[in-house]
C-alpha atoms as a PDB file:
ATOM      1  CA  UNK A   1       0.000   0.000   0.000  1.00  0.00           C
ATOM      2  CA  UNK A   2       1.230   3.670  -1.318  1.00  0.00           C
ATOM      3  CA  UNK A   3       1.848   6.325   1.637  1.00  0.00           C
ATOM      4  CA  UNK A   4      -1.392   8.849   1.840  1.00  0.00           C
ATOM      5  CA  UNK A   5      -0.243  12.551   2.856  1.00  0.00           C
ATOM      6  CA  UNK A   6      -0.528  12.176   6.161  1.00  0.00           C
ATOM      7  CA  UNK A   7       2.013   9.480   6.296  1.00  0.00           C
ATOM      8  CA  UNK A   8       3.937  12.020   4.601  1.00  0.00           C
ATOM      9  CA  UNK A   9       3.224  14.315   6.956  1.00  0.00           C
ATOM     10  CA  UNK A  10       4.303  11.895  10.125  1.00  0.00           C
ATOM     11  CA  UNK A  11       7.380  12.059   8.193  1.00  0.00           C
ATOM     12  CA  UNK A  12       8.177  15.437   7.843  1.00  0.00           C
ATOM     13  CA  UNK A  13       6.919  15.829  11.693  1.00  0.00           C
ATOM     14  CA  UNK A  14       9.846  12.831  12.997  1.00  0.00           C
ATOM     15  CA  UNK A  15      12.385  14.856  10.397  1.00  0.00           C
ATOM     16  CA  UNK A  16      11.769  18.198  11.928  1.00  0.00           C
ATOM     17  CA  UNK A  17      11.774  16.552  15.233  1.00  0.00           C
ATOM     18  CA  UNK A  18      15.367  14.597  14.791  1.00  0.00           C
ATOM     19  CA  UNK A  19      16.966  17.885  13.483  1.00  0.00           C
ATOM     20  CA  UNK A  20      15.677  20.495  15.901  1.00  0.00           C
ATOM     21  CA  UNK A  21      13.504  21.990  13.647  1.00  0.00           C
ATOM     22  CA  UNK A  22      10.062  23.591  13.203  1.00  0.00           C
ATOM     23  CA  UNK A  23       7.527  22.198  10.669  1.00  0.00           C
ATOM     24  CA  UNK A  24       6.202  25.326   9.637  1.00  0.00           C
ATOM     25  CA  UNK A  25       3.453  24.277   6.733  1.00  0.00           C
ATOM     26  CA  UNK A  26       3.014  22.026   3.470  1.00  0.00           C
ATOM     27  CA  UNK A  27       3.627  23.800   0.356  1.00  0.00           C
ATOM     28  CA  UNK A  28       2.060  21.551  -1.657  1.00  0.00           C
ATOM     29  CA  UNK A  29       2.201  18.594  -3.537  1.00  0.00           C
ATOM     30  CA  UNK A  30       3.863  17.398  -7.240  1.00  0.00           C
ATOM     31  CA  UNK A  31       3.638  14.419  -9.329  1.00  0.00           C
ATOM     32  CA  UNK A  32       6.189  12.374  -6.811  1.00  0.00           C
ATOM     33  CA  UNK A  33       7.189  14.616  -3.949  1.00  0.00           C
ATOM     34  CA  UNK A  34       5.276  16.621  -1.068  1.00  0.00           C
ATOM     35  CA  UNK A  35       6.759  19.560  -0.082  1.00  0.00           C
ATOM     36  CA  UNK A  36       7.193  21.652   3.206  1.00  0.00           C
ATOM     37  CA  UNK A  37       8.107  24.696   4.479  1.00  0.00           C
ATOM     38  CA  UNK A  38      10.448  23.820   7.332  1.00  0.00           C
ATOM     39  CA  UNK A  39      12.421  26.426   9.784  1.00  0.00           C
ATOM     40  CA  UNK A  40      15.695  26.005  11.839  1.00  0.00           C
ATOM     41  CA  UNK A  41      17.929  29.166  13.448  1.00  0.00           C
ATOM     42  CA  UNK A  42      15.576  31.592  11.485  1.00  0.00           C
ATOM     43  CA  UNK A  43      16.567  29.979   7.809  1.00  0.00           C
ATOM     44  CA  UNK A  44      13.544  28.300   6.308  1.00  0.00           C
ATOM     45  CA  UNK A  45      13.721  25.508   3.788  1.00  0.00           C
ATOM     46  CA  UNK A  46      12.086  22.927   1.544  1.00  0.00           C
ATOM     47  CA  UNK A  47      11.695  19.850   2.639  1.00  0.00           C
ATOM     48  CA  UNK A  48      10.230  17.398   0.108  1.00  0.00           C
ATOM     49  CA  UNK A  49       9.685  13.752   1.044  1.00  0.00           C
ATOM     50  CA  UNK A  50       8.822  10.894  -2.011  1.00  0.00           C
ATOM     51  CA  UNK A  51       7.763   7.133  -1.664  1.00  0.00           C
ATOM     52  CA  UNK A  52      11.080   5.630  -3.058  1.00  0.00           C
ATOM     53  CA  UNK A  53      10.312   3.084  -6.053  1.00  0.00           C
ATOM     54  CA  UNK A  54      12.508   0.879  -8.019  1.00  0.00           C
ATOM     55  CA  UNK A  55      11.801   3.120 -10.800  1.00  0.00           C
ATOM     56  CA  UNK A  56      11.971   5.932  -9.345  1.00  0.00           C
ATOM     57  CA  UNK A  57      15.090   5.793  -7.166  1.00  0.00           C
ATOM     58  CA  UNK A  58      17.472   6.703 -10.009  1.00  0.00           C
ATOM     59  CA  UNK A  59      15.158   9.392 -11.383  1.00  0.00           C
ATOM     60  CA  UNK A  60      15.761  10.911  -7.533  1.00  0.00           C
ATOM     61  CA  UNK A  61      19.196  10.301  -7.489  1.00  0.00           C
ATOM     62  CA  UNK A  62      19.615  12.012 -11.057  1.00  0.00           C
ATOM     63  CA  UNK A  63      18.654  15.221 -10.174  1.00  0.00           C
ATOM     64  CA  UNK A  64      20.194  15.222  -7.064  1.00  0.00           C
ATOM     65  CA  UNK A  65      23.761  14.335  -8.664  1.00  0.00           C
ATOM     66  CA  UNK A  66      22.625  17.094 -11.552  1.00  0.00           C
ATOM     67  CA  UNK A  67      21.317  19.942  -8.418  1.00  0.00           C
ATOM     68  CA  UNK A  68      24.538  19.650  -6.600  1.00  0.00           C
ATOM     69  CA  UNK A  69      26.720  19.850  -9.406  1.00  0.00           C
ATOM     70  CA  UNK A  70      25.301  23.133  -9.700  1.00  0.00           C
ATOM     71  CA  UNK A  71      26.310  26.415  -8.378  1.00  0.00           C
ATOM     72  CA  UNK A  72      24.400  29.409 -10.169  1.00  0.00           C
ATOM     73  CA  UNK A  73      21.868  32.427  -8.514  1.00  0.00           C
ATOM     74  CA  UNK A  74      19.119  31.437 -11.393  1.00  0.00           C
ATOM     75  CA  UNK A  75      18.956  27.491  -9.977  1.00  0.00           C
ATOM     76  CA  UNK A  76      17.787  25.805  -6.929  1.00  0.00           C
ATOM     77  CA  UNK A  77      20.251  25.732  -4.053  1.00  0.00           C
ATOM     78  CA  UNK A  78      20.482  21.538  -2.863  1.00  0.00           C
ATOM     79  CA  UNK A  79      21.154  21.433   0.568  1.00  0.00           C
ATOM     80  CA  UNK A  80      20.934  17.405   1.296  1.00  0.00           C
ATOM     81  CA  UNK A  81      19.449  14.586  -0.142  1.00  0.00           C
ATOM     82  CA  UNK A  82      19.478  11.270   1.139  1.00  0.00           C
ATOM     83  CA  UNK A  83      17.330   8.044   1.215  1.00  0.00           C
ATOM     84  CA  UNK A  84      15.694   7.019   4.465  1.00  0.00           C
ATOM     85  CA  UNK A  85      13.424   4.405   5.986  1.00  0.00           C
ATOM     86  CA  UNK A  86      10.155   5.205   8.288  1.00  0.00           C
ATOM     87  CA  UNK A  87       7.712   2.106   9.110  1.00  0.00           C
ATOM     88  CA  UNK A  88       7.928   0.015   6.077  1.00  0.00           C
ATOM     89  CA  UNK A  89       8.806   1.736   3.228  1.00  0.00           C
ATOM     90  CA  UNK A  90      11.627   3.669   1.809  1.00  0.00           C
ATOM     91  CA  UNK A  91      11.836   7.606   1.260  1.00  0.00           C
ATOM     92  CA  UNK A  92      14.050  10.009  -0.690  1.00  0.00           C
ATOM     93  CA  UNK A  93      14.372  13.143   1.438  1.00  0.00           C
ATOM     94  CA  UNK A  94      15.859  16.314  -0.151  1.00  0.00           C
ATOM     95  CA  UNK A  95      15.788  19.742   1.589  1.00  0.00           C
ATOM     96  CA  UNK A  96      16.111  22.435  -1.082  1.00  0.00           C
ATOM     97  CA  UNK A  97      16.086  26.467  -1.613  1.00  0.00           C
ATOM     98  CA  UNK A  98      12.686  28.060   0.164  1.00  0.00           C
ATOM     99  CA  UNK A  99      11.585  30.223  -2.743  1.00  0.00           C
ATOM    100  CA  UNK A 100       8.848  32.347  -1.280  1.00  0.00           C
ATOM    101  CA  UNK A 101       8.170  34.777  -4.403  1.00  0.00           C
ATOM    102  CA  UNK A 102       5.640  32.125  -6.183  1.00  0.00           C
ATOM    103  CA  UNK A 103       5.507  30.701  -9.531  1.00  0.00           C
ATOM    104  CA  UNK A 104       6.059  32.063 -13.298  1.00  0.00           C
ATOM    105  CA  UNK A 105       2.637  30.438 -13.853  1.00  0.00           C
ATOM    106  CA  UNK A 106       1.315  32.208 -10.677  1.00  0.00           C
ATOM    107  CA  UNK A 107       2.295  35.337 -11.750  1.00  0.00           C
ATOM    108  CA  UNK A 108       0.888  34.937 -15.072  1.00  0.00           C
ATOM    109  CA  UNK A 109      -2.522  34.466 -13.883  1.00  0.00           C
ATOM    110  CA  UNK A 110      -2.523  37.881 -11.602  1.00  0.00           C
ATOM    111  CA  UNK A 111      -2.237  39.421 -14.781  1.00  0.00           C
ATOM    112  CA  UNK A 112       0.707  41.457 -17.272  1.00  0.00           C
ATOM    113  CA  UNK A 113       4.636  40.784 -16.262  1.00  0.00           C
ATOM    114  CA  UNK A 114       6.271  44.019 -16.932  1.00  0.00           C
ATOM    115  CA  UNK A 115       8.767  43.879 -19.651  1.00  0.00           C
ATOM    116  CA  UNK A 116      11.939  45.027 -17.540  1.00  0.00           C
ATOM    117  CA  UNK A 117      10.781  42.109 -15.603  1.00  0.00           C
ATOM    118  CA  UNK A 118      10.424  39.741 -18.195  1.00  0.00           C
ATOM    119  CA  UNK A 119      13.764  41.101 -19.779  1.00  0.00           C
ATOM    120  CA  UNK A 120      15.497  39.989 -16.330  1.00  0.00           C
ATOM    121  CA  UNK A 121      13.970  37.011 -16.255  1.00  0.00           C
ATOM    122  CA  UNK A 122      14.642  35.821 -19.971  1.00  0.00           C
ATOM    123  CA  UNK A 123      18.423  37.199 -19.523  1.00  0.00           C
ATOM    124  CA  UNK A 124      18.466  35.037 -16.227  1.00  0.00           C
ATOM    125  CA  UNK A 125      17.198  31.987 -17.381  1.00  0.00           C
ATOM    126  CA  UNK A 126      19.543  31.991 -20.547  1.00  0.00           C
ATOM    127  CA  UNK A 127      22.501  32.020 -18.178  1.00  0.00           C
ATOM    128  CA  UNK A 128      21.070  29.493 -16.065  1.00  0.00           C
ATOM    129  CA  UNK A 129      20.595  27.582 -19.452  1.00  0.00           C
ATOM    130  CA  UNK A 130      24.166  28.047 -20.193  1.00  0.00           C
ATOM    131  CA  UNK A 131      25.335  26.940 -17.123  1.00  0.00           C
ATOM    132  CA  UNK A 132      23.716  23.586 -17.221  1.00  0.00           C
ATOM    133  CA  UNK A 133      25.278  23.134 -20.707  1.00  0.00           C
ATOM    134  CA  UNK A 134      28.525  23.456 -19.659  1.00  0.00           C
ATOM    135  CA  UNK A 135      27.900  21.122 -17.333  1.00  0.00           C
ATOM    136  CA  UNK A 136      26.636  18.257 -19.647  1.00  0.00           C
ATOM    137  CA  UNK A 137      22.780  18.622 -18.131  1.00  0.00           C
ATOM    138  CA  UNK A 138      19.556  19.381 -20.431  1.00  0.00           C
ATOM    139  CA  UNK A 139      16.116  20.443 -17.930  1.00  0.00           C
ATOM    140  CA  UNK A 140      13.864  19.225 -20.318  1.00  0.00           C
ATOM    141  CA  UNK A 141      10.867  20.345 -18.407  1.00  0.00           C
ATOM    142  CA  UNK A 142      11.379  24.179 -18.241  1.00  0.00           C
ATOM    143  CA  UNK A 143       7.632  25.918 -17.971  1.00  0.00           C
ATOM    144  CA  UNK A 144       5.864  28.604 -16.020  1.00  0.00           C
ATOM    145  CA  UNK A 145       5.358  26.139 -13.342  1.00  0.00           C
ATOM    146  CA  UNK A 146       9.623  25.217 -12.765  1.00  0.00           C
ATOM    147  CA  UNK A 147      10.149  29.134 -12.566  1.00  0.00           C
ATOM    148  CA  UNK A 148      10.248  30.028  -9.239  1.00  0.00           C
ATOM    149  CA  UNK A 149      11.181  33.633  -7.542  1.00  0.00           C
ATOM    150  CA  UNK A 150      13.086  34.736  -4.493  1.00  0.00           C
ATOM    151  CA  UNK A 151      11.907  37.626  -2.779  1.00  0.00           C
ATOM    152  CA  UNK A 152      13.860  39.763  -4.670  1.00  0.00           C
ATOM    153  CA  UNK A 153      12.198  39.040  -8.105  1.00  0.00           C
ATOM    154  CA  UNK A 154      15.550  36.745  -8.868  1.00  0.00           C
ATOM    155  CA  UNK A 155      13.654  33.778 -11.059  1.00  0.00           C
ATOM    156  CA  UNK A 156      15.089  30.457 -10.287  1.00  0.00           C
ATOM    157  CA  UNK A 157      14.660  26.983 -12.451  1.00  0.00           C
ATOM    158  CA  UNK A 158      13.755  24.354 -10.161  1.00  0.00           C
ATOM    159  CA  UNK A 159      12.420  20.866 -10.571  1.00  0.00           C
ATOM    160  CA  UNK A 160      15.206  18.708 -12.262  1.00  0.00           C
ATOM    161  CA  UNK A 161      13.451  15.809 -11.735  1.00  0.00           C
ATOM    162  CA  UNK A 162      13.659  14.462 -15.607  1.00  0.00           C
ATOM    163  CA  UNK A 163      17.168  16.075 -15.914  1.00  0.00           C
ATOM    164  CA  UNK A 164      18.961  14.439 -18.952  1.00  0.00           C
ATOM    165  CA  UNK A 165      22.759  14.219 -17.918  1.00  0.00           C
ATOM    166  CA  UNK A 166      24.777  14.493 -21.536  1.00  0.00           C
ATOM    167  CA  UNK A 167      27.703  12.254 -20.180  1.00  0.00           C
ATOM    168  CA  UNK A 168      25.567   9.475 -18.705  1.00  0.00           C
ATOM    169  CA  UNK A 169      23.944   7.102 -19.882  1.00  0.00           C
ATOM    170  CA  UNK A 170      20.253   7.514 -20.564  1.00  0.00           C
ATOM    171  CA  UNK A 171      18.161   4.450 -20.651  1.00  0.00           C
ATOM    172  CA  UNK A 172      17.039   2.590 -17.961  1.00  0.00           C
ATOM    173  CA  UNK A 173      17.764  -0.915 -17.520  1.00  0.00           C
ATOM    174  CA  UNK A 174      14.193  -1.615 -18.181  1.00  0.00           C
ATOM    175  CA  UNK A 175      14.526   0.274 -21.761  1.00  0.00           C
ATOM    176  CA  UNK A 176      17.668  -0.515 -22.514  1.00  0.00           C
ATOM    177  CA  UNK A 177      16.935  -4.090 -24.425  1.00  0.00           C
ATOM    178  CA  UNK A 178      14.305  -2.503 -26.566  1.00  0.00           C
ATOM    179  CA  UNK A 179      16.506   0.272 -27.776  1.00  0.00           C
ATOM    180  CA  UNK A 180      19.250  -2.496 -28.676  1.00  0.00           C
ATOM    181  CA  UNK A 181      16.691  -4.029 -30.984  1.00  0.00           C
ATOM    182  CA  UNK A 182      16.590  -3.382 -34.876  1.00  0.00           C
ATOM    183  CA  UNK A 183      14.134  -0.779 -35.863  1.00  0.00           C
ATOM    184  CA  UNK A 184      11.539  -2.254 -37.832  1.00  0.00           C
ATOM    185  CA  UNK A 185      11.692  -0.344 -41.296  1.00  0.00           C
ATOM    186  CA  UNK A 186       7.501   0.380 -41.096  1.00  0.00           C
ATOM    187  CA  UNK A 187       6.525  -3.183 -42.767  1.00  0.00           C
ATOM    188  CA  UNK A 188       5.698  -5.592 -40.531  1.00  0.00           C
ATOM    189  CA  UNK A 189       7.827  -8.261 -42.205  1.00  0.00           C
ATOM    190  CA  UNK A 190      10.969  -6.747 -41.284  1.00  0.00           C
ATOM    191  CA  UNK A 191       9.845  -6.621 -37.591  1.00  0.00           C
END
């Protein structure tokens, strides 16, 4: 049986606990991870907490090798990941960045970006972009939604959970006998 949120949230509460910390709110919930806003010596962070799968554990353990590799203002600060075991299942803990300024796609909806703004943020992002390059990594899910903000209007990509790493290999062991296959040329006869 799959962890509901509140096992999540037993989680995060024995985390907080163990490190001396305060479990301030959840900030919500993606396709894999829940998130929280956690505080310790007046620094706040996010602390996300996932149900570790077979096929999932290297997906985690992707963008956390891609994260900390990492060292630019326009992407997520990686404080700690690690993999961790509470009743009888497995989780990958990460605490990240807090980015308190809100989405790209949040900021959308209130209405018109100004273009100085949008200027920063393109000029940002393109760095960011660059950055990544050089170090072998491709996003591959950059949209209004992976665009985070500081409080200081600095936009920062986030999510690098389907991270392609350039110098590593990219099939899973699960794919990896189909794409050793012939193609089939389209007629069945060949397949």
């Amino acid at each position: 049986m799959s962890p509901g949120p509140q096992d999540l949230t037993d989680l995060a509460k024995a985390l907080c606990q163990q490190r001396n910390c305060a479990l301030v709110r959840e900030l919500g919930a993606g396709a894999h991870k829940r998130a929280y806003l956690i505080e310790k010596d007046g620094a706040r962070y996010a602390l996300k907490i996932a149900p570790i799968t077979p096929s999932l554990k290297p997906r985690f353990e992707r963008e956390a090798a891609a994260l900390s590799g990492c060292s630019h203002s326009a992407v997520a600060v990686l404080h700690e990941t690690y993999a961790i075991a509470f009743g009888h299942q497995e989780f990958w803990i990460s605490i990240e960045e807090y980015l308190s300024g809100g989405t790209l796609a949040e900021r959308f909806g209130a209405g018109q970006i100004e273009h100085a703004l949008i200027r920063k943020i393109a000029l940002s992002l393109a760095d960011a972009l660059d950055h990544l390059r050089n170090r072998n990594l491709v996003h591959r899910d950059i949209k209004p939604a992976n665009i985070l903000f500081r409080t200081n209007d600095t936009a920062v990509l986030t999510d690098f959970g389907i991270v392609r790493m350039l110098d590593a290999p990219s099939l899973t062991q699960d794919f990896l006998p189909q794409a050793l296959e012939p193609p089939c040329m389209h007629r069945p006869n060949n397949c």
